[in-house]
PDB file of N, CA and C in Angstrom:
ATOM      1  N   UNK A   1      12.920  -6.126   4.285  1.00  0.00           N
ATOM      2  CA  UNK A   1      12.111  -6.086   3.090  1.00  0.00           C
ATOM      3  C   UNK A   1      12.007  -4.637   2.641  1.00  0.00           C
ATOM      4  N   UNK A   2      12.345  -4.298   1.211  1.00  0.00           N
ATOM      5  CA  UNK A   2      11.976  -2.872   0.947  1.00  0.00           C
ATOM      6  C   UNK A   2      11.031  -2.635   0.708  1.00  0.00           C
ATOM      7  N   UNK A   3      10.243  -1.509   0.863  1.00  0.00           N
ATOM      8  CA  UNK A   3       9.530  -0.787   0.027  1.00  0.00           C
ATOM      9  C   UNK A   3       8.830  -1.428  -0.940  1.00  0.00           C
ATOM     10  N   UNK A   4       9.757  -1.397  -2.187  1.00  0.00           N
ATOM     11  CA  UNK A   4       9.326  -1.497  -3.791  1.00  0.00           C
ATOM     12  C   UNK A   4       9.110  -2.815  -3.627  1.00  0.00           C
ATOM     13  N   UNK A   5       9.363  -3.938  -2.813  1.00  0.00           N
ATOM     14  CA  UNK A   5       8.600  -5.450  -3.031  1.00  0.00           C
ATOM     15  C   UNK A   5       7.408  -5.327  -2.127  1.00  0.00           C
ATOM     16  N   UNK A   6       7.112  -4.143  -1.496  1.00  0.00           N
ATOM     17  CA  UNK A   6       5.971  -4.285  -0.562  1.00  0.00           C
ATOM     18  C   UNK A   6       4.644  -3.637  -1.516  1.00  0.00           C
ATOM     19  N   UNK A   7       5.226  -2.950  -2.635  1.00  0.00           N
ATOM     20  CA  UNK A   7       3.915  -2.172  -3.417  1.00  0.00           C
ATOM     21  C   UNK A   7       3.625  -2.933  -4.317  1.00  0.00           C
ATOM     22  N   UNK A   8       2.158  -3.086  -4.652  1.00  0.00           N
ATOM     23  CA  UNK A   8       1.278  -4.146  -5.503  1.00  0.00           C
ATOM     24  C   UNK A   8       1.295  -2.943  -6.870  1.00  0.00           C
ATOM     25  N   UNK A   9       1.370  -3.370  -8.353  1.00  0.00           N
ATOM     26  CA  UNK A   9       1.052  -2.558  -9.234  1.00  0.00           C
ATOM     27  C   UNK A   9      -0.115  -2.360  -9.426  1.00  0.00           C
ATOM     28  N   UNK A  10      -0.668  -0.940  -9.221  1.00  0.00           N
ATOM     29  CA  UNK A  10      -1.886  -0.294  -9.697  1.00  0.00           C
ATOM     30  C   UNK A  10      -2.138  -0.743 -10.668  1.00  0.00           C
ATOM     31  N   UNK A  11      -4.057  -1.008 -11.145  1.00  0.00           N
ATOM     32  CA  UNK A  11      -4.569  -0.949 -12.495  1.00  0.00           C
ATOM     33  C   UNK A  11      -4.667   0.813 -12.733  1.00  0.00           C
ATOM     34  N   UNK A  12      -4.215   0.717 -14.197  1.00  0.00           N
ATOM     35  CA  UNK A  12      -3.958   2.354 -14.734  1.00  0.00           C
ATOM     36  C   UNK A  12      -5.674   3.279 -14.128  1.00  0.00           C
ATOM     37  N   UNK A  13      -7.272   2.587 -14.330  1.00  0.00           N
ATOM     38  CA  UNK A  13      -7.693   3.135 -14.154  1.00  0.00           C
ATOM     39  C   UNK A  13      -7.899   3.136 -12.748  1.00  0.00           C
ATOM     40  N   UNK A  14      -7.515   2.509 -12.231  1.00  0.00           N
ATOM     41  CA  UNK A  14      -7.278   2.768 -10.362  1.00  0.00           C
ATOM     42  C   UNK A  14      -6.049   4.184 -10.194  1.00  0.00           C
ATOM     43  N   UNK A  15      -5.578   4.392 -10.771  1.00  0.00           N
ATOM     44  CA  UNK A  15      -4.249   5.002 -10.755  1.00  0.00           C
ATOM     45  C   UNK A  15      -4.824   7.178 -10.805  1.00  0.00           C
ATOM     46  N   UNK A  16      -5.505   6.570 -11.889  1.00  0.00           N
ATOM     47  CA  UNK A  16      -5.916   7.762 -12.973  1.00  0.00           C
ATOM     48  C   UNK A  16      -7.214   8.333 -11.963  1.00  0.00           C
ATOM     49  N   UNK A  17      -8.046   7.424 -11.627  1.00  0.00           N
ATOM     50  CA  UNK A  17      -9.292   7.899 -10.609  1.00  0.00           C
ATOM     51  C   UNK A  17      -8.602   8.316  -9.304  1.00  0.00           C
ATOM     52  N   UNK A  18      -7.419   7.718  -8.663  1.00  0.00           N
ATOM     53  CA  UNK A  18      -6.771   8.156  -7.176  1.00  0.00           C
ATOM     54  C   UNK A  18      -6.430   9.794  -7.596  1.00  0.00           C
ATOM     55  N   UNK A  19      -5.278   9.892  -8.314  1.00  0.00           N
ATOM     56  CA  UNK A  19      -5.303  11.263  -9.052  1.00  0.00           C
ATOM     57  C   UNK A  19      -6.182  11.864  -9.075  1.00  0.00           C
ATOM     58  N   UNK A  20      -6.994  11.753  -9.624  1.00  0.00           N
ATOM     59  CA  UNK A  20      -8.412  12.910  -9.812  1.00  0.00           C
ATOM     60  C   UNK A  20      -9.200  13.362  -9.203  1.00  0.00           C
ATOM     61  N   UNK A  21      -9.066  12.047  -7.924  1.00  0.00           N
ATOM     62  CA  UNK A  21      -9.697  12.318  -6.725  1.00  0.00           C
ATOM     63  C   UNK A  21      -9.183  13.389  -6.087  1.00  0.00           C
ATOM     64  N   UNK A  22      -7.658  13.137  -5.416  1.00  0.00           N
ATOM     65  CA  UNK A  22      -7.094  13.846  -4.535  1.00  0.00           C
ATOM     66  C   UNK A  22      -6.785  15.264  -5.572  1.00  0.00           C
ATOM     67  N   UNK A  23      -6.331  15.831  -6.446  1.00  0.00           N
ATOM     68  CA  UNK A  23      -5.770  16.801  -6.885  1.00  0.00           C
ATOM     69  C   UNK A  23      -6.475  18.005  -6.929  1.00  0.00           C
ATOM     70  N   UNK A  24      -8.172  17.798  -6.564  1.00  0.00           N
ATOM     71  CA  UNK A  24      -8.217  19.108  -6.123  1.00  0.00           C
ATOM     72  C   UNK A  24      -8.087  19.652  -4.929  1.00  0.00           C
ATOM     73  N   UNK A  25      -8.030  18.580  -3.438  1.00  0.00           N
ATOM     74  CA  UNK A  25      -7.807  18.922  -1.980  1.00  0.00           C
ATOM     75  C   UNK A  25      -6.006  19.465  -2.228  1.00  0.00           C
ATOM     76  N   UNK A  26      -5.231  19.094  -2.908  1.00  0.00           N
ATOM     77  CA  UNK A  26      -3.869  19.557  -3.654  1.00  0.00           C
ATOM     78  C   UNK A  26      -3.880  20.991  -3.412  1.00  0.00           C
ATOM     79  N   UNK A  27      -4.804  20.894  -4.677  1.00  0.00           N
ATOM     80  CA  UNK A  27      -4.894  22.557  -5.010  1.00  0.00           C
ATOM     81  C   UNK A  27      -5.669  23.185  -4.164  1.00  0.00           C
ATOM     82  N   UNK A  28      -6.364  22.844  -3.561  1.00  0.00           N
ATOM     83  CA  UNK A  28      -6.887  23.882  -2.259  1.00  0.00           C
ATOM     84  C   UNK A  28      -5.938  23.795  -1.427  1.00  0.00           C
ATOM     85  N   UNK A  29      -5.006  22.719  -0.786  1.00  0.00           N
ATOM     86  CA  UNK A  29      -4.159  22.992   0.235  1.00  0.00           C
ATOM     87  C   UNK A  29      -2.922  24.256  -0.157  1.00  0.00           C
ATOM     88  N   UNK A  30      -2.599  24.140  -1.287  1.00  0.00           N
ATOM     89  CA  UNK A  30      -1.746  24.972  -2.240  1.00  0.00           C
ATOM     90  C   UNK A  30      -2.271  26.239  -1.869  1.00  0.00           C
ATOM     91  N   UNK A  31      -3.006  26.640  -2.189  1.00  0.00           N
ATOM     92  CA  UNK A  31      -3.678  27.780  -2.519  1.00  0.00           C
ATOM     93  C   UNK A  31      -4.436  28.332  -0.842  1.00  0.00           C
ATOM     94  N   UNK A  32      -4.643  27.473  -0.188  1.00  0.00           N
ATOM     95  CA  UNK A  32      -4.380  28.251   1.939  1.00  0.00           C
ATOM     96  C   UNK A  32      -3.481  28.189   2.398  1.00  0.00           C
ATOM     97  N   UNK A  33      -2.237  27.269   2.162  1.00  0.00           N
ATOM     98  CA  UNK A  33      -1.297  27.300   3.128  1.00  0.00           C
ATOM     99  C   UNK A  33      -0.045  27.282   2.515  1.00  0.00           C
ATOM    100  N   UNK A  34       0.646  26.630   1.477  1.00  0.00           N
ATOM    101  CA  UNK A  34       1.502  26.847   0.713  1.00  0.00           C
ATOM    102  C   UNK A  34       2.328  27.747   0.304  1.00  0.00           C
ATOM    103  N   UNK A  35       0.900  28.867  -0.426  1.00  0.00           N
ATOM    104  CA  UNK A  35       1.200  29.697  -0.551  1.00  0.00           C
ATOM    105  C   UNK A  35       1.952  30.374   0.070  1.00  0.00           C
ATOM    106  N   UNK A  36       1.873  30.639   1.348  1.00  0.00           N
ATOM    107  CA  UNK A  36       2.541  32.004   2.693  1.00  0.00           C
ATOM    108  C   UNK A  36       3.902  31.515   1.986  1.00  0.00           C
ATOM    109  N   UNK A  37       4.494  30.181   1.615  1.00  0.00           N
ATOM    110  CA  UNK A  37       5.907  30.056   1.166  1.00  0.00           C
ATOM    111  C   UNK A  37       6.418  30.620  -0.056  1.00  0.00           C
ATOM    112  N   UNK A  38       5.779  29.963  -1.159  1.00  0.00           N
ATOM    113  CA  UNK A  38       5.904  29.722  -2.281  1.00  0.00           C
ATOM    114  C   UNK A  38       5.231  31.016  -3.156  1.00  0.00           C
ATOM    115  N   UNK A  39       5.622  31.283  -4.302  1.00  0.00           N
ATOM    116  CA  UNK A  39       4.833  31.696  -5.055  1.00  0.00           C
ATOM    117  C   UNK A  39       3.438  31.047  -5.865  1.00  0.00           C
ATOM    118  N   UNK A  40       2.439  31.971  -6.034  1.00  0.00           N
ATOM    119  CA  UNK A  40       1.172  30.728  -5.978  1.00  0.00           C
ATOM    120  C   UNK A  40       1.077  29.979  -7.049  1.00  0.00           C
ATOM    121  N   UNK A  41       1.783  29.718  -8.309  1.00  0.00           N
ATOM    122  CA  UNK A  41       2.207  28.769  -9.057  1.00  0.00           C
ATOM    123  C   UNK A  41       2.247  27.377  -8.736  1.00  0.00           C
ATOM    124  N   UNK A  42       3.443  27.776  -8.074  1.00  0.00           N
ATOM    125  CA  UNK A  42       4.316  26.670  -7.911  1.00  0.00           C
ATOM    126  C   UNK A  42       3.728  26.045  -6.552  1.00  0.00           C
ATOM    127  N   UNK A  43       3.089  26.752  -5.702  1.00  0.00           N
ATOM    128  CA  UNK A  43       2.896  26.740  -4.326  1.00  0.00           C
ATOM    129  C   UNK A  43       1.803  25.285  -4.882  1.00  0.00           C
ATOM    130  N   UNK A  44       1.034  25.911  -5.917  1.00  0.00           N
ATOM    131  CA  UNK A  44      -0.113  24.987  -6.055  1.00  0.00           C
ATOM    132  C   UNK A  44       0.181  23.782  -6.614  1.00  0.00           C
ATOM    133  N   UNK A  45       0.979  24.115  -7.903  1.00  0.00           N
ATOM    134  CA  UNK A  45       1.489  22.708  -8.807  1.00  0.00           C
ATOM    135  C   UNK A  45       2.354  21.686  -7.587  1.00  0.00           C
ATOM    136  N   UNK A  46       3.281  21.770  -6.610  1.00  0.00           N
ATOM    137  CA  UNK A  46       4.139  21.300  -5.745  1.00  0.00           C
ATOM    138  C   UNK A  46       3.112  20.732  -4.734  1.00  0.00           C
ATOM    139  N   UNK A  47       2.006  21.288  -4.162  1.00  0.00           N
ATOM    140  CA  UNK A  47       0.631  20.938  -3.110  1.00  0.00           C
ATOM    141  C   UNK A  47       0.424  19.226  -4.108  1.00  0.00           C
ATOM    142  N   UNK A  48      -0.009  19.793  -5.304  1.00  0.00           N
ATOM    143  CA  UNK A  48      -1.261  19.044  -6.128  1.00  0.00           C
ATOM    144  C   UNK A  48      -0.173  17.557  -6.001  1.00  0.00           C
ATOM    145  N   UNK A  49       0.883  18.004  -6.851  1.00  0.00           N
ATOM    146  CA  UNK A  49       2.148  16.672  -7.005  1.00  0.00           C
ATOM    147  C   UNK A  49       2.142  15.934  -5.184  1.00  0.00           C
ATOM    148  N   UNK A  50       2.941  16.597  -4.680  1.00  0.00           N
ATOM    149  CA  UNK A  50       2.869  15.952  -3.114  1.00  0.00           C
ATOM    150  C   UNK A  50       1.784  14.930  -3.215  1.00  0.00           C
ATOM    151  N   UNK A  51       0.980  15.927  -2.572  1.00  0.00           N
ATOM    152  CA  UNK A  51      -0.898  14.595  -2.316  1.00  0.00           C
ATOM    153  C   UNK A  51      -0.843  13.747  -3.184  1.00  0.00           C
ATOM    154  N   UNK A  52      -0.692  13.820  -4.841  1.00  0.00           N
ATOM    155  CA  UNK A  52      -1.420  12.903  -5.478  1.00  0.00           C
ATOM    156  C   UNK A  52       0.093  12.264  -5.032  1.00  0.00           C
ATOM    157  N   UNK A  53       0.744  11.808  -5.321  1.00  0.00           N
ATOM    158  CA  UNK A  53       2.051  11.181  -4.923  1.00  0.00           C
ATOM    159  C   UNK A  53       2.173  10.074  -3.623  1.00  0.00           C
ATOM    160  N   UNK A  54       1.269  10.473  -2.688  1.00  0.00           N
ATOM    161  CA  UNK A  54       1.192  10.169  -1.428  1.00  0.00           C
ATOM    162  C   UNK A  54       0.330   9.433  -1.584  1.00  0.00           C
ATOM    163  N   UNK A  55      -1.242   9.688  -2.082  1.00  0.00           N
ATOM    164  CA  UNK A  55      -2.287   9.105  -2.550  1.00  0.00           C
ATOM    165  C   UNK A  55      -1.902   7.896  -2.979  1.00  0.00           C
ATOM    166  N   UNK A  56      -1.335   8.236  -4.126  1.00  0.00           N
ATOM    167  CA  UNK A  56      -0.567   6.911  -5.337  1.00  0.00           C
ATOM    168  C   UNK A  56       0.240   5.712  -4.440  1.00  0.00           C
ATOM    169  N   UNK A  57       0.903   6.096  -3.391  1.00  0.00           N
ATOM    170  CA  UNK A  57       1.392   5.329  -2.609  1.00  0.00           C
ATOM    171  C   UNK A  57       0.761   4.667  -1.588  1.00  0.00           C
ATOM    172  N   UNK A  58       0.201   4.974  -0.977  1.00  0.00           N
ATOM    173  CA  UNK A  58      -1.169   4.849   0.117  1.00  0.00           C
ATOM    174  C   UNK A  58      -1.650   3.587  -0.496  1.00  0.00           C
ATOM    175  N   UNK A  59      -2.710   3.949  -1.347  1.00  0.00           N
ATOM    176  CA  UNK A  59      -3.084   2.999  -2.186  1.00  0.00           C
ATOM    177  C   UNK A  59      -2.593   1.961  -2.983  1.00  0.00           C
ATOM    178  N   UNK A  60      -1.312   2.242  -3.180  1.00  0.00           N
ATOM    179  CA  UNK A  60      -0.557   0.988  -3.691  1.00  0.00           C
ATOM    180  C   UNK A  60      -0.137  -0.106  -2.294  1.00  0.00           C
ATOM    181  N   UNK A  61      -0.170   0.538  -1.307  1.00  0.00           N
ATOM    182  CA  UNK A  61       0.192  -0.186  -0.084  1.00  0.00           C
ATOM    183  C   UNK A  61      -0.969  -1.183   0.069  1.00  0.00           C
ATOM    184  N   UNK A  62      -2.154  -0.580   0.206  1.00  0.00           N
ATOM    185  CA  UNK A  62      -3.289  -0.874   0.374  1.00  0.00           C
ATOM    186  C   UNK A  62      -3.843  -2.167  -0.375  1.00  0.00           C
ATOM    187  N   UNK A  63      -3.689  -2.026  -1.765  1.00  0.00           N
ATOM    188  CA  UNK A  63      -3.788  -3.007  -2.391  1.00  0.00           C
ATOM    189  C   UNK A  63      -3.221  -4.445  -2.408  1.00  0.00           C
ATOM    190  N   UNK A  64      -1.977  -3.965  -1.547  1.00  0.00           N
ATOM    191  CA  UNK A  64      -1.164  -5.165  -1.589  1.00  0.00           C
ATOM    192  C   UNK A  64      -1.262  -5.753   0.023  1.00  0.00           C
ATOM    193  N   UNK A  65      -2.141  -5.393   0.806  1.00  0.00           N
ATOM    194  CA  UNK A  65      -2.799  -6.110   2.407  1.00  0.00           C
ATOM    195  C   UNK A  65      -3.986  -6.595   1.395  1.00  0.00           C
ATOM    196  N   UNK A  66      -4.936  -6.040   1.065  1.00  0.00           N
ATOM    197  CA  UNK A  66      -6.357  -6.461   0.363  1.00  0.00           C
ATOM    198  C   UNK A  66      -5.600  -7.973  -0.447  1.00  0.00           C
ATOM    199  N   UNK A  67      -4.817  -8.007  -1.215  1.00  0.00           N
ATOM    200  CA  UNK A  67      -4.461  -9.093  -1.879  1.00  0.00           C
ATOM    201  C   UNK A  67      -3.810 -10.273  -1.592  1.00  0.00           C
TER     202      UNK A  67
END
């Protein structure tokens, strides 16, 4: 079974609140540890994307045991 038949589709405002949640622990992880790599731009924008990304997935998993 892949993946993509195992994820339930998010409601947009489930989607939009997971995002908003996680993207500032993003940008704090960006901005302590990232950084030493990256320049702090990118260090942060690349942190923020990751998490919420992971988040977005997590929770799409999630939804689809709950259902």
């Amino acid at each position: 079974m892949s993946v993509r038949s195992r994820l339930s589709p998010l409601d947009p405002i489930a989607a939009v609140s997971v995002v908003v949640a996680v993207a500032p622990v993003g940008y704090l992880l960006g901005w302590l540890f990232v950084v030493h790599l990256l320049p702090l731009p990118t260090a942060v924008w690349l942190s923020t994307v990751v998490v919420s990304a992971v988040a977005l997935l997590v929770a799409s998993l999630q939804s689809t045991t709950v259902s």
